[in-house]
C-alpha atoms as a PDB file:
ATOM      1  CA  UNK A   1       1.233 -16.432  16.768  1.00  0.00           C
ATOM      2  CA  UNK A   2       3.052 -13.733  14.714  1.00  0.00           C
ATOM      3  CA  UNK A   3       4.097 -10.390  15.742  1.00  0.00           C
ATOM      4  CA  UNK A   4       3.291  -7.248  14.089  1.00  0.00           C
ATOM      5  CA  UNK A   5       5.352  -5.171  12.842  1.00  0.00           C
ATOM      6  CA  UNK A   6       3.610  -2.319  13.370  1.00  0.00           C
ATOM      7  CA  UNK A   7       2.759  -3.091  16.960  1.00  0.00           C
ATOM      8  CA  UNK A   8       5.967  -4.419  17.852  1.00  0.00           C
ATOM      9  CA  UNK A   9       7.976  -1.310  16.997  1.00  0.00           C
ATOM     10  CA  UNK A  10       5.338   1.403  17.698  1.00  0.00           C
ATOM     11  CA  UNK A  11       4.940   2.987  21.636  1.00  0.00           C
ATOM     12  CA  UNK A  12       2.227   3.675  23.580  1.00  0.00           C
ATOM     13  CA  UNK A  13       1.505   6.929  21.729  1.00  0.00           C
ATOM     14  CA  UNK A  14       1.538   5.191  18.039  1.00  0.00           C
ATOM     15  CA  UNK A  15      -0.575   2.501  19.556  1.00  0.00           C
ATOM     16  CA  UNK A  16      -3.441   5.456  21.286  1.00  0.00           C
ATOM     17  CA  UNK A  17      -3.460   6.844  17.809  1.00  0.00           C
ATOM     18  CA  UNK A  18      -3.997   3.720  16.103  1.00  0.00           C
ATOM     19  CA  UNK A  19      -6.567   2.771  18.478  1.00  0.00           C
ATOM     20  CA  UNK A  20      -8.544   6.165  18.298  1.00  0.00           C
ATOM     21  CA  UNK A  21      -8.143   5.595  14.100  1.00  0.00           C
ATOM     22  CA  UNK A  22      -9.611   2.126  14.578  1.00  0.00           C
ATOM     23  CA  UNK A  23     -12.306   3.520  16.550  1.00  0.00           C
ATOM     24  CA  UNK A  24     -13.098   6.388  13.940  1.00  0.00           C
ATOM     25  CA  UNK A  25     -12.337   4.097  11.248  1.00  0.00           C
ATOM     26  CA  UNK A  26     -15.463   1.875  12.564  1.00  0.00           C
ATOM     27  CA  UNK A  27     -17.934   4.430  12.834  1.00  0.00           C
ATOM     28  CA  UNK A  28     -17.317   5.504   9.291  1.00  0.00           C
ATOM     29  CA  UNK A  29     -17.714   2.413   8.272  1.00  0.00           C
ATOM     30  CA  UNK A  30     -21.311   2.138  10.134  1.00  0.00           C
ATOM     31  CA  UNK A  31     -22.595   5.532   8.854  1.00  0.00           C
ATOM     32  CA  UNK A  32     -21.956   4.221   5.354  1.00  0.00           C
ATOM     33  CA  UNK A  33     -23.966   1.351   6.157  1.00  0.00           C
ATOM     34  CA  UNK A  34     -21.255  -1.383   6.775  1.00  0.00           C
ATOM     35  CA  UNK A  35     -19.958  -2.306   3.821  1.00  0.00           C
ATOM     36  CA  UNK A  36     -17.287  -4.864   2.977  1.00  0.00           C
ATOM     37  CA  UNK A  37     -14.347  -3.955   1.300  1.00  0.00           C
ATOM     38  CA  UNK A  38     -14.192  -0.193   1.510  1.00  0.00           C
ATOM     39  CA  UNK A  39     -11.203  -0.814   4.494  1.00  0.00           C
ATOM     40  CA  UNK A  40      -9.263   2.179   2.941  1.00  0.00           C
ATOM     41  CA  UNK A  41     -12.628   4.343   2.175  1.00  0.00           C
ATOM     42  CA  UNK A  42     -12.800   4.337   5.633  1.00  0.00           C
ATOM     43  CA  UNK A  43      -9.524   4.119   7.258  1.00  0.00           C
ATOM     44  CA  UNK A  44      -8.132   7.084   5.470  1.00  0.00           C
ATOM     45  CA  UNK A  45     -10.871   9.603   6.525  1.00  0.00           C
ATOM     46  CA  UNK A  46     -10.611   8.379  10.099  1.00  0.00           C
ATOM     47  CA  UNK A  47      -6.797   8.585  10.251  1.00  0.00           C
ATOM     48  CA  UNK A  48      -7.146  12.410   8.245  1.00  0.00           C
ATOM     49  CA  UNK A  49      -9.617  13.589  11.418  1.00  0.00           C
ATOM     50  CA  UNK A  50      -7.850  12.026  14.548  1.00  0.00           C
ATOM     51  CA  UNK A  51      -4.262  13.505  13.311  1.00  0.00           C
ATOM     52  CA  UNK A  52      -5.713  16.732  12.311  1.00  0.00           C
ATOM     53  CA  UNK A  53      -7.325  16.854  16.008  1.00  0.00           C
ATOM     54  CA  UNK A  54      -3.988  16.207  17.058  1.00  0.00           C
ATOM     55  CA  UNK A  55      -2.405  19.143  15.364  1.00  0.00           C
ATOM     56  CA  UNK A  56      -0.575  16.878  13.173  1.00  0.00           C
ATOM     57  CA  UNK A  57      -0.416  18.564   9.702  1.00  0.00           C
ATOM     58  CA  UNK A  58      -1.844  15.503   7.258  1.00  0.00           C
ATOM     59  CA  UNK A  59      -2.027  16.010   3.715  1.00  0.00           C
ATOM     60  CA  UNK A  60      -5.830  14.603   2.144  1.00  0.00           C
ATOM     61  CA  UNK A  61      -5.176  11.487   0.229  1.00  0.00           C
ATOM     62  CA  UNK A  62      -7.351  12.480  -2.172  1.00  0.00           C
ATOM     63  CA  UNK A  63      -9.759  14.668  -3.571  1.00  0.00           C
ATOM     64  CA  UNK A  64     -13.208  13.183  -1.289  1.00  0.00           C
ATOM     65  CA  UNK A  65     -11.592  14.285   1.822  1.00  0.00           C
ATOM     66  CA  UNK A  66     -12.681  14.620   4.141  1.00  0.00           C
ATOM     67  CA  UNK A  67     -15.567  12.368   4.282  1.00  0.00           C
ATOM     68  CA  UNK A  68     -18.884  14.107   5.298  1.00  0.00           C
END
């Protein structure tokens, strides 16, 4: 079983973020009726909201931020 990078080098604050994105991510992806293939449509928005909520100044990726 590999290792992820991502996981492997991030501590347990990068891994509550990630987790709370995930989470976020998910319901996104619910309200807009579960569609395949959108991963970015609705990882983006989620990771925008939970680092904003945070106090973490995020830039929108693009012009249908955020998602409402």
């Amino acid at each position: 079983m590999g290792t992820n990078t991502l996981f492997a080098t991030a501590g347990p604050v990068e891994s509550i973020v990630e987790h709370e994105i995930r989470i976020r991510a998910y319901e996104i992806y619910k309200r807009h009726g579960s569609r395949e293939g959108h991963e970015l449509d609705n990882w983006l928005p989620a990771e925008y909201e939970v680092l904003r909520q945070k106090g973490i100044s995020v830039a929108p990726h693009n012009k249908r931020f955020p998602y409402r």
